[in-house]
C-alpha atoms as a PDB file:
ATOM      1  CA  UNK A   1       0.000   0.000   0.000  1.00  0.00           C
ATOM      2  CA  UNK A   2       1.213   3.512  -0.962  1.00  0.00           C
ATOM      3  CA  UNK A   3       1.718   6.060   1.976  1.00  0.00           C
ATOM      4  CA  UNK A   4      -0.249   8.744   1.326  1.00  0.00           C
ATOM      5  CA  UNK A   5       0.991  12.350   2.502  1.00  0.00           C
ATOM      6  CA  UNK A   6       0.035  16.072   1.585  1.00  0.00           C
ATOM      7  CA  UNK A   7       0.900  17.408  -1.801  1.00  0.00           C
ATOM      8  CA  UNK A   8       2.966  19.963   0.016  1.00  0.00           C
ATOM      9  CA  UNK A   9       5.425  16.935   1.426  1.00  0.00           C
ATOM     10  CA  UNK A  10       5.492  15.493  -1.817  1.00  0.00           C
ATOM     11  CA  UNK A  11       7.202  18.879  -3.793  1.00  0.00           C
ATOM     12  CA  UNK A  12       9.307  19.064  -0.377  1.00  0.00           C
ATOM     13  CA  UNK A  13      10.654  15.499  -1.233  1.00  0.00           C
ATOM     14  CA  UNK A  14      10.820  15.579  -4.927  1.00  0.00           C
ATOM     15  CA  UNK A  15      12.835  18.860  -4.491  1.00  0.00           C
ATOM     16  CA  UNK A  16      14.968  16.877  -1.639  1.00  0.00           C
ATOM     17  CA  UNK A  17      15.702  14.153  -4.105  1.00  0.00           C
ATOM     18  CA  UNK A  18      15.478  15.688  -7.640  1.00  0.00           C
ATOM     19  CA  UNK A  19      17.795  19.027  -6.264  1.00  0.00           C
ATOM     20  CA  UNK A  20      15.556  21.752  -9.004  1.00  0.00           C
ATOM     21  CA  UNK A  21      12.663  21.096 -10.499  1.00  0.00           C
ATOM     22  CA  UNK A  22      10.394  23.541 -12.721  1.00  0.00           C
ATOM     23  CA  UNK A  23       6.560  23.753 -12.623  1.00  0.00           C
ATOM     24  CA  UNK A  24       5.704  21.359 -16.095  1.00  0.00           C
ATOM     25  CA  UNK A  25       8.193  18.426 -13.720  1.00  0.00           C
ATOM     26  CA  UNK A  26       6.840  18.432 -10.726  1.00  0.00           C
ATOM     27  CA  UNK A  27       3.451  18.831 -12.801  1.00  0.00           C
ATOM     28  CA  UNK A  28       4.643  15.237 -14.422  1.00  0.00           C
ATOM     29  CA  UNK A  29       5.752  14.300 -10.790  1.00  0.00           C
ATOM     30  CA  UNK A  30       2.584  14.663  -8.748  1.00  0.00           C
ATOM     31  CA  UNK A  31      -0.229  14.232 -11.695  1.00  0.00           C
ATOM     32  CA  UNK A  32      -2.320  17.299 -10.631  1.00  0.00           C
ATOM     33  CA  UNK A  33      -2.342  21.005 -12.799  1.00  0.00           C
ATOM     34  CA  UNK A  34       0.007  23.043 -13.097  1.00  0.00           C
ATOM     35  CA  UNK A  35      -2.220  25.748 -10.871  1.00  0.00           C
ATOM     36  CA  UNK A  36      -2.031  23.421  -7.957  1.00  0.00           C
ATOM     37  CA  UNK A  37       1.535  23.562  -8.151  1.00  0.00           C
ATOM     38  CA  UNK A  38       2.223  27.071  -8.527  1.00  0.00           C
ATOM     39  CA  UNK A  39      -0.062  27.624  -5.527  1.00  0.00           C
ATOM     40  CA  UNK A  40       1.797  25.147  -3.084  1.00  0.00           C
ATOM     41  CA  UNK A  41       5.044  26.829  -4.398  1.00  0.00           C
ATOM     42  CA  UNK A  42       3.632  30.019  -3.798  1.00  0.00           C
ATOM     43  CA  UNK A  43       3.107  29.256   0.039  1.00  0.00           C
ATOM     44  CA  UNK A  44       6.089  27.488   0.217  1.00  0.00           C
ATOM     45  CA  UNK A  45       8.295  30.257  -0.929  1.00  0.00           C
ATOM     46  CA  UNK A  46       6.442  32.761   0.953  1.00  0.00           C
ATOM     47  CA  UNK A  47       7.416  30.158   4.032  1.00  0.00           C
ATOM     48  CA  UNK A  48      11.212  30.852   2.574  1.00  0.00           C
ATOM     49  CA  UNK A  49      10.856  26.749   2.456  1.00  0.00           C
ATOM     50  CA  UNK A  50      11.837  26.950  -1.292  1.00  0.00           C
ATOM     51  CA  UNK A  51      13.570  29.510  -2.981  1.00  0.00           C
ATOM     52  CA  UNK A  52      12.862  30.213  -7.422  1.00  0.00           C
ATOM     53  CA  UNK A  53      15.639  30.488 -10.166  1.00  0.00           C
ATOM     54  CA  UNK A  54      15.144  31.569 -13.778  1.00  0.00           C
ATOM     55  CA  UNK A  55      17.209  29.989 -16.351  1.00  0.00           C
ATOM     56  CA  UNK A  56      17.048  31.897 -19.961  1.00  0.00           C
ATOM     57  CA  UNK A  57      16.834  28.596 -22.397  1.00  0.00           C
ATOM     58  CA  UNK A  58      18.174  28.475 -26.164  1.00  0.00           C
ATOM     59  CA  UNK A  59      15.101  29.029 -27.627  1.00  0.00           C
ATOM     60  CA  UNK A  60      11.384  29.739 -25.962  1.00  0.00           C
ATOM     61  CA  UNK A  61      10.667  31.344 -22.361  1.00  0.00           C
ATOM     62  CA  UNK A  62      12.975  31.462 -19.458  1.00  0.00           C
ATOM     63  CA  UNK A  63      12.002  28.193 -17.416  1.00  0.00           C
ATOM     64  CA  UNK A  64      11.569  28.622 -13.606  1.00  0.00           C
ATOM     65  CA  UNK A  65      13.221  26.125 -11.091  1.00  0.00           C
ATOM     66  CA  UNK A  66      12.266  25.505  -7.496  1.00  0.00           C
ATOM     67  CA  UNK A  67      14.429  24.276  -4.903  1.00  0.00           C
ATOM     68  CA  UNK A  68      14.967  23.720  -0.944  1.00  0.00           C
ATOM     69  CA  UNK A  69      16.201  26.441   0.796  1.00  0.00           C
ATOM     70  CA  UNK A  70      18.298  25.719   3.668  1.00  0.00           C
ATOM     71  CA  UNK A  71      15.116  26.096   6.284  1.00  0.00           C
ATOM     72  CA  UNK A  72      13.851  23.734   3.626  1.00  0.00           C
ATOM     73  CA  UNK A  73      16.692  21.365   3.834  1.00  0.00           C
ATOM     74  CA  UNK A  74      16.236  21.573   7.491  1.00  0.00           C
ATOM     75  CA  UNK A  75      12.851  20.236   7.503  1.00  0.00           C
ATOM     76  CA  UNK A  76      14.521  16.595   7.026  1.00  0.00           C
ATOM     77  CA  UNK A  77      16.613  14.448   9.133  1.00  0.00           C
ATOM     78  CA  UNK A  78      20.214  14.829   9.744  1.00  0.00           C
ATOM     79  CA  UNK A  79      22.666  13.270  12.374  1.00  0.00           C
ATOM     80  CA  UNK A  80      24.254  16.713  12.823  1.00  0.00           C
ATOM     81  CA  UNK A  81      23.409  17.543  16.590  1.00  0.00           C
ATOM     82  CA  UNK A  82      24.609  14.010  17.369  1.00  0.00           C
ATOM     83  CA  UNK A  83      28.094  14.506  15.461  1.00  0.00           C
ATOM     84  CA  UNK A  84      28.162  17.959  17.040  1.00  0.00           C
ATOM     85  CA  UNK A  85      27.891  16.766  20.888  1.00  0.00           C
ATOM     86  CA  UNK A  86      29.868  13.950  19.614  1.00  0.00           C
ATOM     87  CA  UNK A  87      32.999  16.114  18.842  1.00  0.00           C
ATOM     88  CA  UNK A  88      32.740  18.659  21.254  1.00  0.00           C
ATOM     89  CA  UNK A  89      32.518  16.128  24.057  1.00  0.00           C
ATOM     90  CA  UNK A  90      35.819  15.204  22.537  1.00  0.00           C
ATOM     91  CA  UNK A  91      36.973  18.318  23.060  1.00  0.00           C
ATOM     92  CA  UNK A  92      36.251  19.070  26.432  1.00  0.00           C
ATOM     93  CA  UNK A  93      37.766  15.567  27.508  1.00  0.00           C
ATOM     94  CA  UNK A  94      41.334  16.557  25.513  1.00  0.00           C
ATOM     95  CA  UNK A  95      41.547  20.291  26.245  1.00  0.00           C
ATOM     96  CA  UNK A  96      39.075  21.266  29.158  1.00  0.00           C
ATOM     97  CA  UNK A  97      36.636  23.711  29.172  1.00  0.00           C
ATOM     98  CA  UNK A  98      38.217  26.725  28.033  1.00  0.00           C
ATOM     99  CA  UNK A  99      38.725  25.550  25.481  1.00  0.00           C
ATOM    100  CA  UNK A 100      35.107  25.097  24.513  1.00  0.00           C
ATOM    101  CA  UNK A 101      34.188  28.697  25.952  1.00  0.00           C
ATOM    102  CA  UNK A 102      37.068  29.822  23.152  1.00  0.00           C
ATOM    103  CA  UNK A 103      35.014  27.845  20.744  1.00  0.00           C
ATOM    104  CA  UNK A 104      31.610  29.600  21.277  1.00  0.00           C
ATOM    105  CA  UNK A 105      33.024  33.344  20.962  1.00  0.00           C
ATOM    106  CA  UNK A 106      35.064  32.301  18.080  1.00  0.00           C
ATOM    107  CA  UNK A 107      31.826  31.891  16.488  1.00  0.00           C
ATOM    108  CA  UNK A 108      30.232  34.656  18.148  1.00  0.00           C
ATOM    109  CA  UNK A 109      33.250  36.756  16.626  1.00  0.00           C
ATOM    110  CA  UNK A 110      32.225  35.417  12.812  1.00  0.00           C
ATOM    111  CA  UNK A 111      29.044  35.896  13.228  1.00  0.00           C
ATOM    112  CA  UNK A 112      29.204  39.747  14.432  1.00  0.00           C
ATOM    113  CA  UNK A 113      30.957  40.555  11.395  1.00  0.00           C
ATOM    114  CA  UNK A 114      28.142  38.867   9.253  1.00  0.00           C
ATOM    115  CA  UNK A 115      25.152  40.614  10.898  1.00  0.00           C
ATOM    116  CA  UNK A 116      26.761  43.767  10.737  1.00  0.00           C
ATOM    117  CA  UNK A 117      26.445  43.420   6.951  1.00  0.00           C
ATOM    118  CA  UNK A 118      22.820  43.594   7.707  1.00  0.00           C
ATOM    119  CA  UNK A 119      22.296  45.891  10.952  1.00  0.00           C
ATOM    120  CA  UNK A 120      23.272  49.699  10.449  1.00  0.00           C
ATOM    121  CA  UNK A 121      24.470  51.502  13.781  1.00  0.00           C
ATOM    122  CA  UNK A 122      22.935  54.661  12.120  1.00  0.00           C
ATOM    123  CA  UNK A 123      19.641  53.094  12.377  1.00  0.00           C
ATOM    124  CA  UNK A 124      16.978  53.266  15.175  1.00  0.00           C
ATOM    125  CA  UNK A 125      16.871  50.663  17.974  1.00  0.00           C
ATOM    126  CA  UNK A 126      13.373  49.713  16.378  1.00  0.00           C
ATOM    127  CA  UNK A 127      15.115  49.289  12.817  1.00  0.00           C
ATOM    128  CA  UNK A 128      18.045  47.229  13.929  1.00  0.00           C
ATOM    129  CA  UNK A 129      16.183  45.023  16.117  1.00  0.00           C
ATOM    130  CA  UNK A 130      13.543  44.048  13.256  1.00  0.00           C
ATOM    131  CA  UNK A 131      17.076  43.646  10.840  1.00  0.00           C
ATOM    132  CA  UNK A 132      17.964  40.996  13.615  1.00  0.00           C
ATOM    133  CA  UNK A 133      14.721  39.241  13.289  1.00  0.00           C
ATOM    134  CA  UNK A 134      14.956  38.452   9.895  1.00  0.00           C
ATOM    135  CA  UNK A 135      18.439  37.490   9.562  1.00  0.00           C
ATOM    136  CA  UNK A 136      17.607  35.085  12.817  1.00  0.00           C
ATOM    137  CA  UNK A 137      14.260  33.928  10.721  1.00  0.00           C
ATOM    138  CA  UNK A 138      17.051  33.458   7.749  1.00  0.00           C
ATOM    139  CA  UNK A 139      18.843  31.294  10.107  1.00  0.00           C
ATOM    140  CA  UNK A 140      15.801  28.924  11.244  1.00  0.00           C
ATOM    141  CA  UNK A 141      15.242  30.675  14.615  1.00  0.00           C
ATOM    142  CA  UNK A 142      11.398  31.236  13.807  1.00  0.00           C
ATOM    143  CA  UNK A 143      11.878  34.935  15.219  1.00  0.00           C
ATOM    144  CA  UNK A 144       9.111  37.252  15.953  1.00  0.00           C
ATOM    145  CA  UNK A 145       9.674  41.054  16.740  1.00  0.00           C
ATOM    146  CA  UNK A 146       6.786  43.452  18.429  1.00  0.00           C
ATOM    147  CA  UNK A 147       6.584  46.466  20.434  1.00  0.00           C
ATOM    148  CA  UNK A 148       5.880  45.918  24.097  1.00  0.00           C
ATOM    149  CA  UNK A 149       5.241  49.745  24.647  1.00  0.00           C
ATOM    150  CA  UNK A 150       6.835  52.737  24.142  1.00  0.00           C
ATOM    151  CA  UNK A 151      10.181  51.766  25.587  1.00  0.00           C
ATOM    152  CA  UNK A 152      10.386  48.179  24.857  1.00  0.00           C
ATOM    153  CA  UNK A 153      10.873  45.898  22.103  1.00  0.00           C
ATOM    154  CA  UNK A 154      10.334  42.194  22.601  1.00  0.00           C
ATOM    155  CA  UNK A 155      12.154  39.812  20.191  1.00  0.00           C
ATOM    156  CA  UNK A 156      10.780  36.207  20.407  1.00  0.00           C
ATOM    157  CA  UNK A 157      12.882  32.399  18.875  1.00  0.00           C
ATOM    158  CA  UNK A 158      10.906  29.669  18.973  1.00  0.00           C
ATOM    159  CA  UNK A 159      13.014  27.750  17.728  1.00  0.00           C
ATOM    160  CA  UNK A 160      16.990  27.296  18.558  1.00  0.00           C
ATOM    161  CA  UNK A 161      18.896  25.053  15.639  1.00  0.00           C
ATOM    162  CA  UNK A 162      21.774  24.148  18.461  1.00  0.00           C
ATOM    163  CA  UNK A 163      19.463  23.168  20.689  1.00  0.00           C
ATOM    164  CA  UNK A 164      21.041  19.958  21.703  1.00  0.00           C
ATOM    165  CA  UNK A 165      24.708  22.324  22.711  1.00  0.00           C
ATOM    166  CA  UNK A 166      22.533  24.817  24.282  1.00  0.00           C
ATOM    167  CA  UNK A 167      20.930  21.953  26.053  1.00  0.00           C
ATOM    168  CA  UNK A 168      24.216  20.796  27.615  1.00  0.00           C
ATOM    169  CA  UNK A 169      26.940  24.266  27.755  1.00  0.00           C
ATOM    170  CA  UNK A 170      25.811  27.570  28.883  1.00  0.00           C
ATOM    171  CA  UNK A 171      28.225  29.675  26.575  1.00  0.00           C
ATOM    172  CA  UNK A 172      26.126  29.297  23.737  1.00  0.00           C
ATOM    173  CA  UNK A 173      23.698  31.467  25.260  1.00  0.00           C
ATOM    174  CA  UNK A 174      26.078  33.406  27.048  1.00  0.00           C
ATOM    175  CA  UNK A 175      27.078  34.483  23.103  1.00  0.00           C
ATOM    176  CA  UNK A 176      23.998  34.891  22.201  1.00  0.00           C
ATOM    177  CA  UNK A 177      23.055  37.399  24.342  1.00  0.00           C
ATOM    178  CA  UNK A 178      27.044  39.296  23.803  1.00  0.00           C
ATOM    179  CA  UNK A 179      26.479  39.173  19.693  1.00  0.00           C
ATOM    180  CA  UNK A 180      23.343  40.780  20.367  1.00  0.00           C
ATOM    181  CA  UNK A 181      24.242  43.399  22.323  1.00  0.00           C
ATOM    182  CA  UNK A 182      27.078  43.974  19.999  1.00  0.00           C
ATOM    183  CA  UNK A 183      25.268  44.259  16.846  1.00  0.00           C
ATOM    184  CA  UNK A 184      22.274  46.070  18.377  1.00  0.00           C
ATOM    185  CA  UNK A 185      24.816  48.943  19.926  1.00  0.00           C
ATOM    186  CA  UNK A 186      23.344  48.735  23.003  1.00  0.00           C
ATOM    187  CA  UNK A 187      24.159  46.982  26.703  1.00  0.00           C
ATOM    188  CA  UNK A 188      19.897  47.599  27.609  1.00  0.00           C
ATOM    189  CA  UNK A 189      18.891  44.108  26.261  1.00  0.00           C
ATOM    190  CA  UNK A 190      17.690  41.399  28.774  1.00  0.00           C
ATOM    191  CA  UNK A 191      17.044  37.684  28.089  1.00  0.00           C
ATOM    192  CA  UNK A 192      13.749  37.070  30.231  1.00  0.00           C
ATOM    193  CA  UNK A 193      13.176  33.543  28.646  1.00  0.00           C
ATOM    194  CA  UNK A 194      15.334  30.421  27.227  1.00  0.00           C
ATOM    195  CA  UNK A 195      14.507  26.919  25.523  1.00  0.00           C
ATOM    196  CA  UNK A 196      17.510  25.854  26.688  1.00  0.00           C
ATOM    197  CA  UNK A 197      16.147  26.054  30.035  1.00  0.00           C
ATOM    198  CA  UNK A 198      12.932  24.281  29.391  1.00  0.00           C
ATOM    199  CA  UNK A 199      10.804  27.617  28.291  1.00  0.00           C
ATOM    200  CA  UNK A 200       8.609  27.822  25.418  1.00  0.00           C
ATOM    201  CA  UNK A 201      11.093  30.274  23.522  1.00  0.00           C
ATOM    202  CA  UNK A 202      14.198  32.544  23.922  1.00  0.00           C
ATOM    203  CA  UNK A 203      12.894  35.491  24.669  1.00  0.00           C
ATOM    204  CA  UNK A 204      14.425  38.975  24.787  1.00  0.00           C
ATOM    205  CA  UNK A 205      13.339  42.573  25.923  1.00  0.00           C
ATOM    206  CA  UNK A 206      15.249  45.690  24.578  1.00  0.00           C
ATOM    207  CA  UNK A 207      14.826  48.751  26.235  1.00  0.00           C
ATOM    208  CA  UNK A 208      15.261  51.803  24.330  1.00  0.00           C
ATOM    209  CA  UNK A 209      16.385  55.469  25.306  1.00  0.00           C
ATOM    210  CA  UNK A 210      14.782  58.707  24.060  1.00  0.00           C
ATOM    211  CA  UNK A 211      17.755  58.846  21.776  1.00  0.00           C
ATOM    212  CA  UNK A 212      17.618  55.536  20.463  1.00  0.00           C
ATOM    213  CA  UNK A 213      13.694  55.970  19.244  1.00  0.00           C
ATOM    214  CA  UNK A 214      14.972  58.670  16.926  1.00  0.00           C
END
């Protein structure tokens, strides 16, 4: 007997296992029109599940392919977390602990310079703090942003993709909360909630000045 799942799982797969695939394929693929399809790609991409590429062909239209993006990619399976604990347990046991904390703001050191690609100190708390948000969304946090009141922001993860580190080694959050100080130009950030420590997100409050607003 043939499993059935959604029509949604079954582009999700065929792009897993087929890498790109344009409307008329997965048309061919899943035996429904080609409507259907562009309106489950539609969603998906508007999910940033799938991301779109046109190719200009040798003669006719320019073809549009579909594939994963890397939340997209995420949505499946992998051994990662295990090979990560795996390894860093390794470390600890050869070189101690500092030399995992070293680890941690290594990272935290890459990853300053990347979002501040992205997050302009000339901008307003408000403006930087929404920047964040999407490049944490970008990054499979499932980050909300909204204003508390007039001196608060409230930025929200539901989701941490190191969970199983965070789970075990405080410096990841630790980091966390340092990178987004740094990048956010300001030391009046709090973290009122964690997953790590068995809350329903990572929560954090930012208060901003009279300054900061403008």
């Amino acid at each position: 007997m043939v499993q059935q799942i959604t029509t949604r799982q079954a582009i999700l797969e065929l792009l897993k296992k087929q890498r790109k695939l344009s409307v008329s394929e997965l048309k061919s693929y899943l035996d429904i029109t080609e409507m259907a399809v562009r309106k489950h790609l539609i969603k998906l991409e508007g999910e940033h599940l799938i991301n779109s590429q046109t190719v200009r062909q040798p003669m006719g239209r320019p073809v549009i392919f579909y594939s994963l993006s890397e939340s997209g990619d995420r949505l499946f399976p992998s051994n990662y977390d295990t090979m990560a604990m795996e390894l860093l347990t390794d470390l600890e046991d050869i070189s101690g602990m500092d030399m995992i904390d070293k680890l941690f703001e290594n990272r935290e050191k890459r990853l300053q310079k990347k979002y501040a690609r992205k997050i302009f100190q000339e901008d307003s708390i408000k403006e930087k703090v929404r920047a964040l948000t999407d490049i944490q969304n970008d990054s499979g946090y499932m980050a909300e942003f909204k204003e508390i009141n007039d001196n608060e922001l409230e930025l929200m993860q539901y989701n941490c993709p190191i969970s199983a580190v965070a789970n075990k080694y405080d410096k990841p959050c630790e980091c966390e909360l340092s990178l987004f100080k740094n990048v956010l130009g300001t030391d009046n950030i709090e973290r009122v909630a964690c997953l790590a420590k068995g809350e329903t997100s990572c929560k954090y409050i930012v208060r901003q000045s009279h300054m900061e607003k403008v």
